[in-house]
Protein backbone atom coordinates (compact mmCIF):
# COMPACT_ATOMS: atom_id res chain seq x y z
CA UNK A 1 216.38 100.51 75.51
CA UNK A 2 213.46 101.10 77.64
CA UNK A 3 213.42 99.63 80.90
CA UNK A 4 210.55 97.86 83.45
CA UNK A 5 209.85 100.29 86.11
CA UNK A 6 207.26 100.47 89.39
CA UNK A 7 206.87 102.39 92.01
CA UNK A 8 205.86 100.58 95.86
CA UNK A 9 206.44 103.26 97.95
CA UNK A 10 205.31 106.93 97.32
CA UNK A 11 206.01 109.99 99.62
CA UNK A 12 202.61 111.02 101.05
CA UNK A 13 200.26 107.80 100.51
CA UNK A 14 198.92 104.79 103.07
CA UNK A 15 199.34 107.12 105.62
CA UNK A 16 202.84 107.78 105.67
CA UNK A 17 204.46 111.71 105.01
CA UNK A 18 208.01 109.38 103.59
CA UNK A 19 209.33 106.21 102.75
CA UNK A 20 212.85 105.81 103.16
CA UNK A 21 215.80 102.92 103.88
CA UNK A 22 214.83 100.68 101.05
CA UNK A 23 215.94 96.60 101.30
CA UNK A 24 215.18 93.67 99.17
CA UNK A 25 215.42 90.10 99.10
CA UNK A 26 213.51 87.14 97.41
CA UNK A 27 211.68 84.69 98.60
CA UNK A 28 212.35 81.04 98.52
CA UNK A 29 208.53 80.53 96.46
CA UNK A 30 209.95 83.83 93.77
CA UNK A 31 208.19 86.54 95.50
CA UNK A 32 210.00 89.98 95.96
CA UNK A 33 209.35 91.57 99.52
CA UNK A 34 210.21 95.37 99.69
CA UNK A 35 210.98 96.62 103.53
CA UNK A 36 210.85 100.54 103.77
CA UNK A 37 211.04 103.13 106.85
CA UNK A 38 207.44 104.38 106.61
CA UNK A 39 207.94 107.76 108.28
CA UNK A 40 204.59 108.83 109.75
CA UNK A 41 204.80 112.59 109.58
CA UNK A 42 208.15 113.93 108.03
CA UNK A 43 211.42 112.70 106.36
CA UNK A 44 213.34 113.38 109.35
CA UNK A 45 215.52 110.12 110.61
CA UNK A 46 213.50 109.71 114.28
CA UNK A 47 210.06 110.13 115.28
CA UNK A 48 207.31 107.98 114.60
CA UNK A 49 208.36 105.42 112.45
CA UNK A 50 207.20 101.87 110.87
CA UNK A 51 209.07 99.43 109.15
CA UNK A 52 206.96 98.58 106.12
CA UNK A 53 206.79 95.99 103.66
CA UNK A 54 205.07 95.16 99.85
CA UNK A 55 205.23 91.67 98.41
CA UNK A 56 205.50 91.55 94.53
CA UNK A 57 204.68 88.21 92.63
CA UNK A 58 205.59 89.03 88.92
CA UNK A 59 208.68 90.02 89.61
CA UNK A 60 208.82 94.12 90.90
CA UNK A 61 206.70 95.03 88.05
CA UNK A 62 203.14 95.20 90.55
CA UNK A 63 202.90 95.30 94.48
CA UNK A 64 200.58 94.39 96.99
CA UNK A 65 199.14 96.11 99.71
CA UNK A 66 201.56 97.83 102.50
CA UNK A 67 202.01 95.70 105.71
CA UNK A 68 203.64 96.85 108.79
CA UNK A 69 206.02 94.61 110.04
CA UNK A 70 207.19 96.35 113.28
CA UNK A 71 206.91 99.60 115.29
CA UNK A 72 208.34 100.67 118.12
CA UNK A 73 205.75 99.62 121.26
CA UNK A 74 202.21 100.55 122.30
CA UNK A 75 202.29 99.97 125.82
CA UNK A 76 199.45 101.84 126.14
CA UNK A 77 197.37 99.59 123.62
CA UNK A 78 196.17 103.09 121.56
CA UNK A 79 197.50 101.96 118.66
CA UNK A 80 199.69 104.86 118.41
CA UNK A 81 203.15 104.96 117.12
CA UNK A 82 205.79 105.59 120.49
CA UNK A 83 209.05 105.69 118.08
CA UNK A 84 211.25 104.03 115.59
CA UNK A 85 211.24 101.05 114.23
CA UNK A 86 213.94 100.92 110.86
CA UNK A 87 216.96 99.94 109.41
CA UNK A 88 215.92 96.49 108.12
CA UNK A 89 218.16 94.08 107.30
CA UNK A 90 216.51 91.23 105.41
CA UNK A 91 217.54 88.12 104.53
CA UNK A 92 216.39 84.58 103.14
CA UNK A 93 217.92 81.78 104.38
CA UNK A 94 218.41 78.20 102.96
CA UNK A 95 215.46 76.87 104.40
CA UNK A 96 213.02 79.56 103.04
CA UNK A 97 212.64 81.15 106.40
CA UNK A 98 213.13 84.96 106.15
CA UNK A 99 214.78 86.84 108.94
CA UNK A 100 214.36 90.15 109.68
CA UNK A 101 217.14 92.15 111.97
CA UNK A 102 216.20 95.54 112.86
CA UNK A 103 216.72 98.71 115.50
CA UNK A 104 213.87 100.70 117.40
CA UNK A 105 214.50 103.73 119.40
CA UNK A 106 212.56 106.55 121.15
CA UNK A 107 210.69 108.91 118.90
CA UNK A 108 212.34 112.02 120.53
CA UNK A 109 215.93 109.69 120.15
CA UNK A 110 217.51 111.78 117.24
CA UNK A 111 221.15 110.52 116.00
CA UNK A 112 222.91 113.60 117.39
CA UNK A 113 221.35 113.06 120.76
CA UNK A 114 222.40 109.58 120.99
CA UNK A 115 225.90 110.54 120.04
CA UNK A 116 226.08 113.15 122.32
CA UNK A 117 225.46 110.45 125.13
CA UNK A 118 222.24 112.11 126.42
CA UNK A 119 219.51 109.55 125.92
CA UNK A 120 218.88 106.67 128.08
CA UNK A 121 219.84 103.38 127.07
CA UNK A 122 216.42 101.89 127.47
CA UNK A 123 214.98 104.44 124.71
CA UNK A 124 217.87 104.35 122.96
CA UNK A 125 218.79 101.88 119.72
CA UNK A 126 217.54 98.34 120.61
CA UNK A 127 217.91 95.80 117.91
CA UNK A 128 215.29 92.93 117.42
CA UNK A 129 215.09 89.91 115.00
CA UNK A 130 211.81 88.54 113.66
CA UNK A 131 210.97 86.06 111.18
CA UNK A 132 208.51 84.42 108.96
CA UNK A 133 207.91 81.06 107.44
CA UNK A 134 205.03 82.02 104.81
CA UNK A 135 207.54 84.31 102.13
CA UNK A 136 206.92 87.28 103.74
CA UNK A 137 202.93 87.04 104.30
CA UNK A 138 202.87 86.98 108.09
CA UNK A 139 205.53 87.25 110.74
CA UNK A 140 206.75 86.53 114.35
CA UNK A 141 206.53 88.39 117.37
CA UNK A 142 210.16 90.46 117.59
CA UNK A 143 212.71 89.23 119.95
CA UNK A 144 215.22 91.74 121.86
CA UNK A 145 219.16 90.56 120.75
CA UNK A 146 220.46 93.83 122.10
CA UNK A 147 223.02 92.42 124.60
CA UNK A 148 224.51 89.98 122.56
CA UNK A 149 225.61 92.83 119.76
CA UNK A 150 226.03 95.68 121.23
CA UNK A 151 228.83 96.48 123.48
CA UNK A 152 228.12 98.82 126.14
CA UNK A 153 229.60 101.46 125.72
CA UNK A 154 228.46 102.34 121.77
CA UNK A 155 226.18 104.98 121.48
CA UNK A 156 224.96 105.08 117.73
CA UNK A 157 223.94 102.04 116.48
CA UNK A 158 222.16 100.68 113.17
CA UNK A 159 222.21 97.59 110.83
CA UNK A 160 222.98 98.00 107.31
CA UNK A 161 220.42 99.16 105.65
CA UNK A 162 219.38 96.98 103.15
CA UNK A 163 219.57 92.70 102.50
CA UNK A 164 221.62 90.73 105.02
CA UNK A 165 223.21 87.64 104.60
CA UNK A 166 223.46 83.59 104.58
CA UNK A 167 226.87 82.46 103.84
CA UNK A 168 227.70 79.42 101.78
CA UNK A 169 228.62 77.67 105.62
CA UNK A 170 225.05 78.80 106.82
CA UNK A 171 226.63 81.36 108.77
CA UNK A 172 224.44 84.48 108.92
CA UNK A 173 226.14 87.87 108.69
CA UNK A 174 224.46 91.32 109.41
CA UNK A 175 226.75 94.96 108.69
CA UNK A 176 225.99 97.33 110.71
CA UNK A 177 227.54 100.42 112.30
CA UNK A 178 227.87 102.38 115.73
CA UNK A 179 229.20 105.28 117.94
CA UNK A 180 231.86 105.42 120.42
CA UNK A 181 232.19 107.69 123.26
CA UNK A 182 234.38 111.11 122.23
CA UNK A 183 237.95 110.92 123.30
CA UNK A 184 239.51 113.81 122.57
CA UNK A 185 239.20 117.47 124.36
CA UNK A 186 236.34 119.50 123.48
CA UNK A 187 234.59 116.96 121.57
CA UNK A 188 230.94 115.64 122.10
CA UNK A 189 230.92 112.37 120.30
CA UNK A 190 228.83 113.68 117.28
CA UNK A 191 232.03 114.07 115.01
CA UNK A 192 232.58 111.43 112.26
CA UNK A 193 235.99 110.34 113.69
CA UNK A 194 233.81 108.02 116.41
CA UNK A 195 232.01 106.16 113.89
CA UNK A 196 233.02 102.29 113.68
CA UNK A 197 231.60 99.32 111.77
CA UNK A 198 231.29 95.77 113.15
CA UNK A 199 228.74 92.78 112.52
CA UNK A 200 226.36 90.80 113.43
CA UNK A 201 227.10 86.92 113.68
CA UNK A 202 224.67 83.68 113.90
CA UNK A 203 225.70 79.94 113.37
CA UNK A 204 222.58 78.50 114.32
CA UNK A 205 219.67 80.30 112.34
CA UNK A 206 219.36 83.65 114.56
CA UNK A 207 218.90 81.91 117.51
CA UNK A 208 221.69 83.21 118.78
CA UNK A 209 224.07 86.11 118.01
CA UNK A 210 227.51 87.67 118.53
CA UNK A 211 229.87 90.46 117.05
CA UNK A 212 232.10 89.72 114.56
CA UNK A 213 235.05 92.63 113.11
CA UNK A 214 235.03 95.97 114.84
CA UNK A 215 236.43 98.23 112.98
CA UNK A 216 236.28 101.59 114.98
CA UNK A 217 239.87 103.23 115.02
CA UNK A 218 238.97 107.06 115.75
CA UNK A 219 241.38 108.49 113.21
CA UNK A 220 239.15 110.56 111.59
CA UNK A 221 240.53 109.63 108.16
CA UNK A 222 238.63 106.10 107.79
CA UNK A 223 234.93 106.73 109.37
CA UNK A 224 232.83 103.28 108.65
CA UNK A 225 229.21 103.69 108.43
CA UNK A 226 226.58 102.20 106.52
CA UNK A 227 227.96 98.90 105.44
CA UNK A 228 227.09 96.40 102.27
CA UNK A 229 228.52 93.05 102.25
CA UNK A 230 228.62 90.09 99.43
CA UNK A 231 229.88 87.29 99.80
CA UNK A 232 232.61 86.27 97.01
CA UNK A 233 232.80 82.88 94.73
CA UNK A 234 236.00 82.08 96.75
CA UNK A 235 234.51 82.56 100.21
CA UNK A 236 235.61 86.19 100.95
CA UNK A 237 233.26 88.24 102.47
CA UNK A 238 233.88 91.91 100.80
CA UNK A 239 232.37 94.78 102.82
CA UNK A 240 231.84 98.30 101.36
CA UNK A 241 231.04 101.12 103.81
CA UNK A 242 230.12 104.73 103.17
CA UNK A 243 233.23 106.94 104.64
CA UNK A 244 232.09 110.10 106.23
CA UNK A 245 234.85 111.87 106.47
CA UNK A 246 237.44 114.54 104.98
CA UNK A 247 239.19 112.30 102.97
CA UNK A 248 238.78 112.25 98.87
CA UNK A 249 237.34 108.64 98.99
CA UNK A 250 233.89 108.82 100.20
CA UNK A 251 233.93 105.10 99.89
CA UNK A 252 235.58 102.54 101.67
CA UNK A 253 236.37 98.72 101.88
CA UNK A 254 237.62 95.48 103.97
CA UNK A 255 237.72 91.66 103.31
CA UNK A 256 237.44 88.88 105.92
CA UNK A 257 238.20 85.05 105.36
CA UNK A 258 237.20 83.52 108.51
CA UNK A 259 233.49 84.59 107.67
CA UNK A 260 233.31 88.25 109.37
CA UNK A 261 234.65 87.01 112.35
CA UNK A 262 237.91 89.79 111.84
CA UNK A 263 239.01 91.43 108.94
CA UNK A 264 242.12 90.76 106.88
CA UNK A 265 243.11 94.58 106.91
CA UNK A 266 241.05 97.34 108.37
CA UNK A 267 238.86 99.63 106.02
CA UNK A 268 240.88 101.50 103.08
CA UNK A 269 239.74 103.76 100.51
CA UNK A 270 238.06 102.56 97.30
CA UNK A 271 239.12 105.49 95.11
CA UNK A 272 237.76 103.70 92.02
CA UNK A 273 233.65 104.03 93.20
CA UNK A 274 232.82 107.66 92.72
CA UNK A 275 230.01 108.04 95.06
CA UNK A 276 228.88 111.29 97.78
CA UNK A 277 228.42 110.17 101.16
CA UNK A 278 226.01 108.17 100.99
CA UNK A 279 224.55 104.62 101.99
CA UNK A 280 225.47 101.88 99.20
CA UNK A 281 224.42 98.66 97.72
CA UNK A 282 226.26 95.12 96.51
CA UNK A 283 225.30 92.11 95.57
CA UNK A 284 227.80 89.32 94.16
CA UNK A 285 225.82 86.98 91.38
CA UNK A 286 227.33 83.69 90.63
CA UNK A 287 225.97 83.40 87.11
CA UNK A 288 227.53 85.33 85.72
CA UNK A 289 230.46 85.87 87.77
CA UNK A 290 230.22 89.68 88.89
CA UNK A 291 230.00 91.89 91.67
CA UNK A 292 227.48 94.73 91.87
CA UNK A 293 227.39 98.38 93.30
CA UNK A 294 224.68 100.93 93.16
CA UNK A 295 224.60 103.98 94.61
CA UNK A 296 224.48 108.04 93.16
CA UNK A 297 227.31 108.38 90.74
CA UNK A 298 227.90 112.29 91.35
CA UNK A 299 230.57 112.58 94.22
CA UNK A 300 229.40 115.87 95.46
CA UNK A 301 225.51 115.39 95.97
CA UNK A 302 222.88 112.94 95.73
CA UNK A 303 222.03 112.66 91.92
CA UNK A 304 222.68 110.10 88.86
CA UNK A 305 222.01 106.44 90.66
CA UNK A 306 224.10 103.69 88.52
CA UNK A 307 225.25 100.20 88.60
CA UNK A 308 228.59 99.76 88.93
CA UNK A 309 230.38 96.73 87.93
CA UNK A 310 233.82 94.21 89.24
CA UNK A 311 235.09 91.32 87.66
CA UNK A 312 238.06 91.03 90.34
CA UNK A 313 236.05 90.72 93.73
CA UNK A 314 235.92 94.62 94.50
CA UNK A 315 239.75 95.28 93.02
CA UNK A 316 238.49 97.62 89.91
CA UNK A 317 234.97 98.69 88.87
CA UNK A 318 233.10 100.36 85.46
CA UNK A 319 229.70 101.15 85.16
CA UNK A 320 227.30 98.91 83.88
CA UNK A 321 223.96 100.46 83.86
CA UNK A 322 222.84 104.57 84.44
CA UNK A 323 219.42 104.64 85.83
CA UNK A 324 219.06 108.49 85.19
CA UNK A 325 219.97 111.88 86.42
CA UNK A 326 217.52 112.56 89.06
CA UNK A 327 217.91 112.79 92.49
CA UNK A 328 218.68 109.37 94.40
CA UNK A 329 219.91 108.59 97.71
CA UNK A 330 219.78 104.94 99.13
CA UNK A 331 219.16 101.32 97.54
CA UNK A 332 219.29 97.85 97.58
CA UNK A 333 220.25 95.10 94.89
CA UNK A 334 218.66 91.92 94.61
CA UNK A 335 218.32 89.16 92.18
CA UNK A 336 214.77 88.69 90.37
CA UNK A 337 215.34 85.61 88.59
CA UNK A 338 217.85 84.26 86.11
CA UNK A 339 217.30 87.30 83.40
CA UNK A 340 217.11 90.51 85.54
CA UNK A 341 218.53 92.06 88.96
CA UNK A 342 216.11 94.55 91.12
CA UNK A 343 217.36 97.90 92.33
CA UNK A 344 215.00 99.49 94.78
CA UNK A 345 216.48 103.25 95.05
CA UNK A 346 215.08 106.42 96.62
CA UNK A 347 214.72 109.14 93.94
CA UNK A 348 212.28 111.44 92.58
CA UNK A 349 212.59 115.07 90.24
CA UNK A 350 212.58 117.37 93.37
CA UNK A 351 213.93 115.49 96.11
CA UNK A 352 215.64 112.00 96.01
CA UNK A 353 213.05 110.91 98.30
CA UNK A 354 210.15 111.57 96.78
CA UNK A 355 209.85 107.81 95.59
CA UNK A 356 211.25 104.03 96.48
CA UNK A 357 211.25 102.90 92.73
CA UNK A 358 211.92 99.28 91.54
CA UNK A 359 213.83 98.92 88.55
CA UNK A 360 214.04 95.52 86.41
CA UNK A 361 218.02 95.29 85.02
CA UNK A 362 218.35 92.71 82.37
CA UNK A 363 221.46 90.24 83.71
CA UNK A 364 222.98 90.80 80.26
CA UNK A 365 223.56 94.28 80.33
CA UNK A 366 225.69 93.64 83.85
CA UNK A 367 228.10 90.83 82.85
């Protein structure tokens, strides 16, 4: 059957060499905001970088025009990008008010030169929280929450990518990931074994924020990274992480149910998701009752994005909708209205990040 297609974001256009890190959410008036990376001169992961947006108001299948929403600094009032501003992690909350928690760092702050320890913690990852109170049109000044979430010592650090959370309590919950400092003899801290995954905690509408789990044991089987989160009919909180590491499972998962405050069990394998390392998507709907994953579908490279499908909370998965065999890399579910479910997913014929294209699923075809 054919399927509704668009395309926000396009390698090479508005001024921008890439657009990567794709995240979704809707509005509280039905409007569907698109955040992006907007990567001024490459596809590389640092440099000058914006974090983009497009609002769409029939539901993904047109956009409007590209809006910045952050950049790093212009001190020097030039209007020139100084760094990075990316990894959004969007959310809309019960009162319509849509918060935006995100990480800016140097432009010459690569990951590997974090990890290694040899950037200074002023231009290395900051995170920031913004908001806005018109669906997306216009938003706040950013607000440093660095020293509230990040303990000293991490090195790497990034939220999500992709939507965010409000839980049923009005708790809101952020995944996100970081570095530790190497421990063992002739390492420099840029091996997976010192990757960890914690959160990001606020009780009182991102006024204020904490850290939740850490989950950061350096045992080089279980390496959390990205994290996805969805919140379950019963309350759980189900997180799904990308595991970079040697072991066959290049997925991974863990459950709280004191609302990501600690974890019931640390991270495990989820051998059923086939998946290469890669960041991942999920998204629980409540009508009907299901849990959604999207990511590639090939476990050795990039290729073949598809919806995957639980009606267990997580336990056991099928697929429920192939997108196609191209190239794809990252994504982002998010509900469209009571008929369809959004996937925004890097892809393209020659490269997987050629595009950020939105796809319309019906809701049928996922139940």
């Amino acid at each position: 059957m054919p399927y509704e297609s668009s395309v926000p974001f396009r390698a090479g256009s508005e001024g921008y060499a890439s657009f990567r890190i794709p995240a979704a959410v809707r509005a509280s008036d039905g409007a569907l905001l698109a955040f992006a990376e907007g990567r001024v001169d490459s596809v590389e992961d640092s440099g000058a970088i914006d974090l983009v947006l497009k609002r769409s108001t029939d539901g993904g299948r047109n956009w409007g025009p590209l809006t910045v929403v952050a950049r790093y600094s212009d001190e020097d009032g030039d209007g020139a990008v100084k760094g990075t501003a990316g990894n959004p992690a969007p959310v809309t909350l019960a009162d319509g008010r849509i918060l935006l928690v995100f990480v800016r760092s140097a432009a010459d702050a690569t990951e590997e030169r974090i990890r290694r320890g040899e950037v200074d913690e002023a231009e290395g990852r900051r995170v920031w929280v913004q908001f806005s109170d018109d669906h997306g049109a216009s938003w706040s000044a950013p607000r440093e929450i660095t020293a509230t979430v990040k303990h000293a010592d991490w090195r790497w650090y990034a939220t999500t990518p992709g939507h965010a959370l409000q839980l049923a309590s009005g708790r809101i919950l952020v995944p996100a990931n970081h570095s530790t400092p190497p421990t063992a003899p002739g390492d420099d801290g840029t091996e997976g074994r010192y990757n960890g995954g914690h959160d990001l905690l606020s009780d009182d509408g991102g006024a204020n924020w904490r850290i939740g789990y850490v989950d950061d044991n350096p045992d080089g089987w279980i390496n959390v990274n990205e994290t996805t989160a969805a919140e379950l009919p019963d309350g759980t909180v189900y997180f799904n992480t990308r595991n970079d590491s040697d072991a066959p499972a290049h997925r991974a998962e863990a459950r709280s149910t004191d609302g990501g405050e600690t974890l019931t069990a640390p991270f495990s394998p989820q051998d059923g998701l086939t998946a290469p390392v890669v960041q991942a998507s999920v998204l629980q709907l409540r009508d009907p009752d299901v849990l959604l994953f999207s990511a590639p579908s090939r476990p050795d490279t990039r290729y073949r994005m598809s919806v995957r499908a639980s009606t267990d909370g997580g336990a056991t998965w099928r697929e429920a909708h192939a997108v196609d065999e191209r190239r794809a890399a990252y994504s982002d579910l998010v509900r469209v209205d009571e008929d369809a479910v959004g996937l925004l997913y890097e892809t393209g014929e020659g490269s997987a990040y050629e595009t950020l294209t939105f796809r319309r699923i019906p809701v049928t075809e996922l139940a």
